[in-house]
Protein backbone atom coordinates (compact mmCIF):
# COMPACT_ATOMS: atom_id res chain seq x y z
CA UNK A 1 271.24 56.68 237.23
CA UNK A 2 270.94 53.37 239.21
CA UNK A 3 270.06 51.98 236.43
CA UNK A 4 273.20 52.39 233.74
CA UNK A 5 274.60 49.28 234.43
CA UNK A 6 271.28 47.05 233.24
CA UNK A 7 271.07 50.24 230.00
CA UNK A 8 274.58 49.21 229.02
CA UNK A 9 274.17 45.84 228.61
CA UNK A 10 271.28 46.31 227.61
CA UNK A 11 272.28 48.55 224.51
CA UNK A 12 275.48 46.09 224.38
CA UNK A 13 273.56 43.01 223.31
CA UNK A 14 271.36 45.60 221.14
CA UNK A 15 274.78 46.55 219.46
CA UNK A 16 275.55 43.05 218.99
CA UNK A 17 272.74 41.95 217.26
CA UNK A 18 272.87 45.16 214.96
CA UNK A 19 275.91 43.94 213.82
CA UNK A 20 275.67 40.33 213.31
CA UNK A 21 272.10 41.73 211.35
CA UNK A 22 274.51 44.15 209.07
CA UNK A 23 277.34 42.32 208.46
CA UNK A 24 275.24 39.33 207.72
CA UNK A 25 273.72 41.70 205.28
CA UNK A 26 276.79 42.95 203.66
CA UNK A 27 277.93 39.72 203.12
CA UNK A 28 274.79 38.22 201.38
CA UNK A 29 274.78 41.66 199.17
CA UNK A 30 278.32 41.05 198.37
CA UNK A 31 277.94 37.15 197.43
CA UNK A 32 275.34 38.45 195.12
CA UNK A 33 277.86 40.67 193.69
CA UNK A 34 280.24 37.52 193.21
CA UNK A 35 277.85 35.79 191.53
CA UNK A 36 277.42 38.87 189.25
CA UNK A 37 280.77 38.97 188.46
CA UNK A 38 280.98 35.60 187.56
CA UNK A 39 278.47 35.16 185.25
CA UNK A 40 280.12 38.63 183.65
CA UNK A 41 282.90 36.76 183.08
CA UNK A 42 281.01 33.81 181.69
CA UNK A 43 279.12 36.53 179.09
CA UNK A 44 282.52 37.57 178.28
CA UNK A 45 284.12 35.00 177.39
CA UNK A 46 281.81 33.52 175.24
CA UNK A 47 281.74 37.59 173.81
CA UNK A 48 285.43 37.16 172.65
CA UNK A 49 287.24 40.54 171.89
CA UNK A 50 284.28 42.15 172.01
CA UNK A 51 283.88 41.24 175.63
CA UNK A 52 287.55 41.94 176.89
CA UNK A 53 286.73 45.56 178.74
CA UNK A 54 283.31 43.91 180.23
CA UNK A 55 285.85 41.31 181.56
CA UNK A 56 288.09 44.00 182.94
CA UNK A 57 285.16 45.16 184.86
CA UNK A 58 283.76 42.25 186.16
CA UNK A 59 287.65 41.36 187.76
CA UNK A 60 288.09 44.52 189.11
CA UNK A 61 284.08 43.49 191.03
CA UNK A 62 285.61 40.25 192.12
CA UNK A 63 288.73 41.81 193.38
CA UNK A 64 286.13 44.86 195.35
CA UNK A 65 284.38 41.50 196.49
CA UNK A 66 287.05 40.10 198.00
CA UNK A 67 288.20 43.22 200.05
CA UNK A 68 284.85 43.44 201.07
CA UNK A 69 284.40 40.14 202.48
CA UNK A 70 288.26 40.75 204.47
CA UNK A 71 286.89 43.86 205.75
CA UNK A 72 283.46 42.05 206.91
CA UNK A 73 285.25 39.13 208.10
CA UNK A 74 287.49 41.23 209.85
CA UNK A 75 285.13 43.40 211.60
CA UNK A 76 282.87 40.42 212.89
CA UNK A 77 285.75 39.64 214.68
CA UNK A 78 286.87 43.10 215.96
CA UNK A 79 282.96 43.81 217.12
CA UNK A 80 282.46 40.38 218.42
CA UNK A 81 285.45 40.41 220.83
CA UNK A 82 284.46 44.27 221.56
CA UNK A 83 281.35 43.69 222.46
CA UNK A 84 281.56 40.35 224.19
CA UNK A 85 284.18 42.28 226.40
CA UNK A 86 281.49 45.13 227.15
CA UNK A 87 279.13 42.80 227.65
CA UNK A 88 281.28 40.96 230.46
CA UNK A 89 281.82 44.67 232.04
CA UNK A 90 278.26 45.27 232.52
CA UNK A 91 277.41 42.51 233.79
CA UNK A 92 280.24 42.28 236.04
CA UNK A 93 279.76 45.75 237.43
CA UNK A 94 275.61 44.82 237.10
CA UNK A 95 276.76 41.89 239.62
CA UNK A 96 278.61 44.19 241.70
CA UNK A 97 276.03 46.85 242.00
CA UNK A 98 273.37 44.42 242.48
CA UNK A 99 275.81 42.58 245.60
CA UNK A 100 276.36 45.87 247.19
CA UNK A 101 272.75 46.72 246.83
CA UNK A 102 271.50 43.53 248.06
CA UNK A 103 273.71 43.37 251.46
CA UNK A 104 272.53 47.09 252.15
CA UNK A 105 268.92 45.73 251.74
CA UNK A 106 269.78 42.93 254.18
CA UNK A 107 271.34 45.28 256.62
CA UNK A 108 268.35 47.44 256.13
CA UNK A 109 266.01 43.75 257.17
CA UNK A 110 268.38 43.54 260.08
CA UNK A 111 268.04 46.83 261.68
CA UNK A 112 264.02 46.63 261.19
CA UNK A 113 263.94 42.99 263.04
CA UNK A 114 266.68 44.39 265.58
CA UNK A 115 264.13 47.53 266.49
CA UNK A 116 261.45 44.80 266.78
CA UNK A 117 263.25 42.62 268.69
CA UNK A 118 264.70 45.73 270.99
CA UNK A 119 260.40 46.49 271.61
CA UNK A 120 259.84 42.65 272.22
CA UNK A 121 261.94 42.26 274.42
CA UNK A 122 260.70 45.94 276.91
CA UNK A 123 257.35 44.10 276.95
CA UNK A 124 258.78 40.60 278.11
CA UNK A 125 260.45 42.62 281.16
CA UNK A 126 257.01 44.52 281.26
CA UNK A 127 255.08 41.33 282.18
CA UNK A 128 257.01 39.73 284.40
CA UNK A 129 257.92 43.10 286.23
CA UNK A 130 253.97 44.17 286.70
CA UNK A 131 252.84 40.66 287.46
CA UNK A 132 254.31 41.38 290.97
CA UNK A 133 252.59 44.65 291.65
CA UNK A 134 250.90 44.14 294.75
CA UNK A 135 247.31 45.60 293.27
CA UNK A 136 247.32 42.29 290.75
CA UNK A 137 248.70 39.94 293.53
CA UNK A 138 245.92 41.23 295.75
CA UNK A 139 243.31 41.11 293.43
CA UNK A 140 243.50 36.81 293.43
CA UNK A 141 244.54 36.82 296.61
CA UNK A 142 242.26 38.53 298.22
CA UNK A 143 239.19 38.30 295.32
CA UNK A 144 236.98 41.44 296.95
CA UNK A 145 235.10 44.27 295.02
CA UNK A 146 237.71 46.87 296.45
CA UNK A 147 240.69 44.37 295.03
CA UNK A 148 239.29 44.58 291.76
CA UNK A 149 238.59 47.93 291.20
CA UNK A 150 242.12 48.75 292.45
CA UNK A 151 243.35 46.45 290.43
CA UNK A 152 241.70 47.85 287.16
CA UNK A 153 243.02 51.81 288.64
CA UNK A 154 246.29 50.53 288.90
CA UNK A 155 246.68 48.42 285.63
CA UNK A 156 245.01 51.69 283.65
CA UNK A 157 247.69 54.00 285.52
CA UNK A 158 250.29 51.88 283.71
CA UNK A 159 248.25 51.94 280.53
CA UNK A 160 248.87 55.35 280.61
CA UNK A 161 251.99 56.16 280.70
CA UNK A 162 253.34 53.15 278.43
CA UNK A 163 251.01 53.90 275.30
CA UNK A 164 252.03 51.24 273.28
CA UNK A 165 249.79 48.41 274.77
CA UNK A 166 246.03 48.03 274.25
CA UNK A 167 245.17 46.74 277.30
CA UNK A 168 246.05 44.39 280.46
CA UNK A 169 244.23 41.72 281.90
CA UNK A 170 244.65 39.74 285.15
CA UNK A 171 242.52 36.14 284.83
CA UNK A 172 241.88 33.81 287.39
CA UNK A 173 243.74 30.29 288.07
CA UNK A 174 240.47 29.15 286.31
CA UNK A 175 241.02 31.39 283.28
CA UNK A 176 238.44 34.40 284.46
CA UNK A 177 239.71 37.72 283.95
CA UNK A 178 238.79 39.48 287.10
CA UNK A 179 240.72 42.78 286.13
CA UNK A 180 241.28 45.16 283.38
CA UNK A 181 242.96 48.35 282.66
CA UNK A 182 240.69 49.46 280.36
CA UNK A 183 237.14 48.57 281.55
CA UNK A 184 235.07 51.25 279.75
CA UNK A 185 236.85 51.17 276.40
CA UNK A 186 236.60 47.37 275.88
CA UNK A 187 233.61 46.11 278.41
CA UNK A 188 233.24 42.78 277.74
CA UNK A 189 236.88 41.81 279.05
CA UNK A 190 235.95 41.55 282.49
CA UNK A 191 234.11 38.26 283.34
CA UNK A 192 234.88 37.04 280.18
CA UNK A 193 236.99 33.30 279.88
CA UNK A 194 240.10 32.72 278.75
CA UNK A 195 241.09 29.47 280.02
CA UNK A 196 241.82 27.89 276.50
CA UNK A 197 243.30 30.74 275.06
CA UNK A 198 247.73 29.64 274.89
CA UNK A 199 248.59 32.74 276.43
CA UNK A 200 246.55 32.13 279.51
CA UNK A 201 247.28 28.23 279.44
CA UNK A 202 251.48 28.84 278.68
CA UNK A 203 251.51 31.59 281.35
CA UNK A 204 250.06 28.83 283.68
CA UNK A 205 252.82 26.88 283.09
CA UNK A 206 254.96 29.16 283.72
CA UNK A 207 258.19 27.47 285.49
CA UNK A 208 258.82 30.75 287.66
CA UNK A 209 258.76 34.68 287.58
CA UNK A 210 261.61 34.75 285.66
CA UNK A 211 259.87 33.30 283.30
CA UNK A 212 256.99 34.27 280.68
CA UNK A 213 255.19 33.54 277.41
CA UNK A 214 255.59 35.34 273.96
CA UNK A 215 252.44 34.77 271.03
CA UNK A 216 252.85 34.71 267.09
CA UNK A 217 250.85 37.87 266.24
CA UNK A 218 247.03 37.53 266.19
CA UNK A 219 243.45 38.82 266.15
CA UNK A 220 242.06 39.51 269.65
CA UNK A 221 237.69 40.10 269.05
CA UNK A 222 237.82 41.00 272.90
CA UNK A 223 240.11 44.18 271.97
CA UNK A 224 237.38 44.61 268.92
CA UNK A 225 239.29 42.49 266.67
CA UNK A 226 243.07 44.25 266.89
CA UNK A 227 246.15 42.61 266.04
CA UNK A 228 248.10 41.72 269.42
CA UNK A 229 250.99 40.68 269.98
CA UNK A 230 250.12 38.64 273.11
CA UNK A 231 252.64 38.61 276.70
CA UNK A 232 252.19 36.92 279.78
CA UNK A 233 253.49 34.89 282.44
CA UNK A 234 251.68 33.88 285.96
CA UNK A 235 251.10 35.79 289.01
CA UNK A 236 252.45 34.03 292.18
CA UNK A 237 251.60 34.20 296.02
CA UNK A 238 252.74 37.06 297.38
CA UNK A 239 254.64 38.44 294.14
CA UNK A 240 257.51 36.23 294.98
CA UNK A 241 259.30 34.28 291.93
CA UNK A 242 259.10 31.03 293.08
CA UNK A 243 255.13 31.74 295.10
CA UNK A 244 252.33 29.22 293.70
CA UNK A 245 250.69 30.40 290.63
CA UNK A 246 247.19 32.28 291.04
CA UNK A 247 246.43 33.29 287.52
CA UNK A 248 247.86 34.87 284.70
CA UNK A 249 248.97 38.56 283.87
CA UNK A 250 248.31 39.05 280.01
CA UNK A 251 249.50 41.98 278.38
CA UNK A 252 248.16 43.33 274.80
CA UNK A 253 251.06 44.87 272.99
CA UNK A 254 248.88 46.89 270.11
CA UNK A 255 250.73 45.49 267.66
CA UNK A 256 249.48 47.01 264.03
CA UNK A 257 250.57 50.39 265.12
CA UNK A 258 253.70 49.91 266.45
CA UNK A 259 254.85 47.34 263.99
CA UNK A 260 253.06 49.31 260.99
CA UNK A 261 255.85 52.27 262.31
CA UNK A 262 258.98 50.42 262.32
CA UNK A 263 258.38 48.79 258.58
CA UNK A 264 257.50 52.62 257.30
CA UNK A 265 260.32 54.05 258.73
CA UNK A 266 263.72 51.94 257.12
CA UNK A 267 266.36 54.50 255.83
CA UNK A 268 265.27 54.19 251.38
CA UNK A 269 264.93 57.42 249.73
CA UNK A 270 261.60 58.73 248.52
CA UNK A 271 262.01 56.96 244.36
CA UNK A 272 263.04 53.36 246.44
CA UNK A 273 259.76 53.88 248.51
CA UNK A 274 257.89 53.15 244.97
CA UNK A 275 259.48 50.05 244.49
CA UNK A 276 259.97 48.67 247.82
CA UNK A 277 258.20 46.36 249.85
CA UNK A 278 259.56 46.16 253.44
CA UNK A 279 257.64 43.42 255.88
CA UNK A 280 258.16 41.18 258.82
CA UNK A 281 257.35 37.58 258.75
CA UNK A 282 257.22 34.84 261.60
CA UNK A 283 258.74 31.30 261.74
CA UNK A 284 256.01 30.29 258.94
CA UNK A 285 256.64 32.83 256.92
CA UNK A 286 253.59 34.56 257.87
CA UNK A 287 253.21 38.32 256.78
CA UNK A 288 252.61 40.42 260.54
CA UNK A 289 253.55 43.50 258.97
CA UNK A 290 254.04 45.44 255.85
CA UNK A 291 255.11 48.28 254.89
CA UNK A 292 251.75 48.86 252.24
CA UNK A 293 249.45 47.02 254.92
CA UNK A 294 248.55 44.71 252.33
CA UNK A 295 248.28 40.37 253.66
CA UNK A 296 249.04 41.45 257.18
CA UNK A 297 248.07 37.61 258.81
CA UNK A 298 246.42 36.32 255.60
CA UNK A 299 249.84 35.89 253.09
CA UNK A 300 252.98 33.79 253.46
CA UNK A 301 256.23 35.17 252.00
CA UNK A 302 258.53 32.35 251.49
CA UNK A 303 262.59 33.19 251.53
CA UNK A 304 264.98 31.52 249.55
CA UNK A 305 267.08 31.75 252.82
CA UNK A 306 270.05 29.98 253.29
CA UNK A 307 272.00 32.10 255.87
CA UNK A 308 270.69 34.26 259.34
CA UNK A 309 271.12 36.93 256.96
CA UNK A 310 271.18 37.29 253.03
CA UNK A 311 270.05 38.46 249.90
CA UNK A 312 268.72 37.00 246.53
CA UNK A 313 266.88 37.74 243.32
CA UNK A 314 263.60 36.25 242.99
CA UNK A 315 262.02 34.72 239.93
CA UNK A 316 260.32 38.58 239.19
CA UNK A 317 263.74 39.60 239.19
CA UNK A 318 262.99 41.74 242.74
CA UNK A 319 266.15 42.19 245.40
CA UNK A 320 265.53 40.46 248.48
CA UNK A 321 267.05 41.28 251.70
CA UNK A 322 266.74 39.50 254.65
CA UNK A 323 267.35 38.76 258.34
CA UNK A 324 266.67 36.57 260.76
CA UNK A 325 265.54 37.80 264.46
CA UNK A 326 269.15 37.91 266.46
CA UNK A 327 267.13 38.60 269.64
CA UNK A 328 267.80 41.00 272.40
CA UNK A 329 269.08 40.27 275.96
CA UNK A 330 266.79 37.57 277.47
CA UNK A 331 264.48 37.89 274.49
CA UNK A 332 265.77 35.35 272.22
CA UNK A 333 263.00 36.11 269.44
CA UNK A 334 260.57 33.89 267.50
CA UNK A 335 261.95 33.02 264.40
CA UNK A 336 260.56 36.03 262.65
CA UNK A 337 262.53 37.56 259.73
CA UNK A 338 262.91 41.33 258.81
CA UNK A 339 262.23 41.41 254.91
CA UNK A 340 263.26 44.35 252.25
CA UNK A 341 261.85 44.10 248.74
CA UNK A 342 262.96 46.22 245.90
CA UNK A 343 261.92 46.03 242.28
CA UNK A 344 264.04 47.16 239.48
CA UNK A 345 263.87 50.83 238.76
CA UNK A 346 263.76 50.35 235.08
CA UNK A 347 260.49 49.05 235.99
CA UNK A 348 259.06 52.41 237.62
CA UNK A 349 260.43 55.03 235.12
């Protein structure tokens, strides 16, 4: 069914040249019958009497002939105007369809970026909220044992109860992490240096408490090679927003799984899930997520985008929806897009 529009025209053109084929036919059978008649006539003539009724014959062909090529002439026209006008309807409704299809794929691109951006921006609260929990201030400030085992209790109670990060890591002002929440699952964090990692070196930076750092998507090994989607921001003196910085809280959103769920689970029926691509791509047009898993940080998929949100048809004559990150509350997002791509469904049946 979501397909009749391309069948009619389609079968439209395939009428057409049927036509054009068959009349052109007729007419080259009938100019043969002219010629026929003509040299009938010729024959008798130069028969005299004898060749009067063979003349009879061969005028009553050329006056068949001529009615034939009226009719012919007159049905090109007819069909040609018929058809052209079908033609124009299918592709005019094919152009409507195909609109209405692509803005519901590029509402479908928005609502996948929106429930990223919605995630994004819990973790950016996360970070700056747990970066004044007095375990991780105490842990640089006071640098014991006892600190730092607290410290890694208290950062795996959080762990815990919000599931959705891999781990958390308190470094040093020189870039040592000195605390983790997850010490036995992934025991090479502790002691380990992260002083030229961007995370650590932006969280530094840091201007304030209200303030903190959000990574492009990448490959941590330390986390045994996961995809992260790196948060952070620094840990002042005393917990206090404006207190001098003493390291660097860096949280480890696990970012395959949760992203892998929101590009699996946009609204298409179960036939548009065989012909639809859905992903999410950063400001570079980087793939972080797709809905097959397939060139997850290794392929770019380049929009024709002209607009925050939009839809086109690409040179393999796909749909493609889009939308641009709108951000959420004091997450203003990262120039990723949400991306929905459907092939034709003639192409799958």
């Amino acid at each position: 069914m979501a397909n009749q529009p391309e069948r009619i025209v389609e079968l439209s053109r395939q009428v057409e040249r049927i036509s054009h084929d068959k009349i052109a036919s007729i007419v080259d059978i009938n100019q043969q019958a002219r010629y026929l008649s003509l040299n009938a006539r010729i024959e008798a003539a130069r028969s005299g009497e004898a060749g009067r009724g063979f003349a009879v014959v061969a005028n009553q062909v050329q006056h068949v002939s001529e009615q034939i090529t009226d009719i012919a002439d007159s049905l090109r026209q007819e069909l040609a105007g018929s058809i052209a006008d079908l033609i124009a309807l299918g592709e005019s409704t094919l152009g409507e369809i195909r609109a209405h299809e692509g803005r519901r794929l590029a509402d479908l691109a928005l609502n996948m970026i929106e429930t990223m951006d919605r995630n994004l921006y819990e973790r950016s609260c996360d970070v700056r909220w747990w970066a004044t929990d007095a375990a991780v201030v105490d842990v640089l400030e006071a640098g014991s044992a006892a600190a730092r085992h607290h410290a890694s209790q208290r950062l795996g109670v959080i762990l815990d109860s919000y599931t959705v990060y891999l781990d958390l890591w308190v470094a040093d002002a020189s870039g040592r992490v000195v605390a983790c929440g997850r010490p036995a699952r992934y025991p090479g964090v502790v002691g380990s240096d992260v002083s030229h990692a961007q995370w650590f070196r932006r969280g530094m930076a840091t201007a304030s408490g209200s303030d903190y750092v959000a990574q492009d998507i990448d490959v941590e090994p330390r986390l045994g090679g996961a995809q992260v989607a790196a948060y952070a921001t620094a840990i002042r003196a005393g917990g206090q927003r404006d207190g001098k910085p003493l390291g660097v809280l860096g949280i480890f959103f696990d970012w395959a799984h949760q992203a892998g769920t929101v590009v699996r689970s946009v609204g298409l029926s179960e036939e548009e899930w065989g012909r639809t691509r859905c992903l999410l791509v950063d400001a570079n047009y980087r793939v972080i997520a797709a809905s097959d898993g397939k060139g997850v940080l290794a392929d770019r998929h380049y929009l024709q985008a002209e607009a925050r949100r939009g839809h086109y048809q690409n040179a393999e004559q796909a749909l493609v929806g889009y939308a641009l990150t709108p951000g959420y509350e004091t997450y203003t997002g990262m120039g990723w897009y949400g991306v929905v791509v459907q092939q034709p469904s003639d192409r799958f049946g």
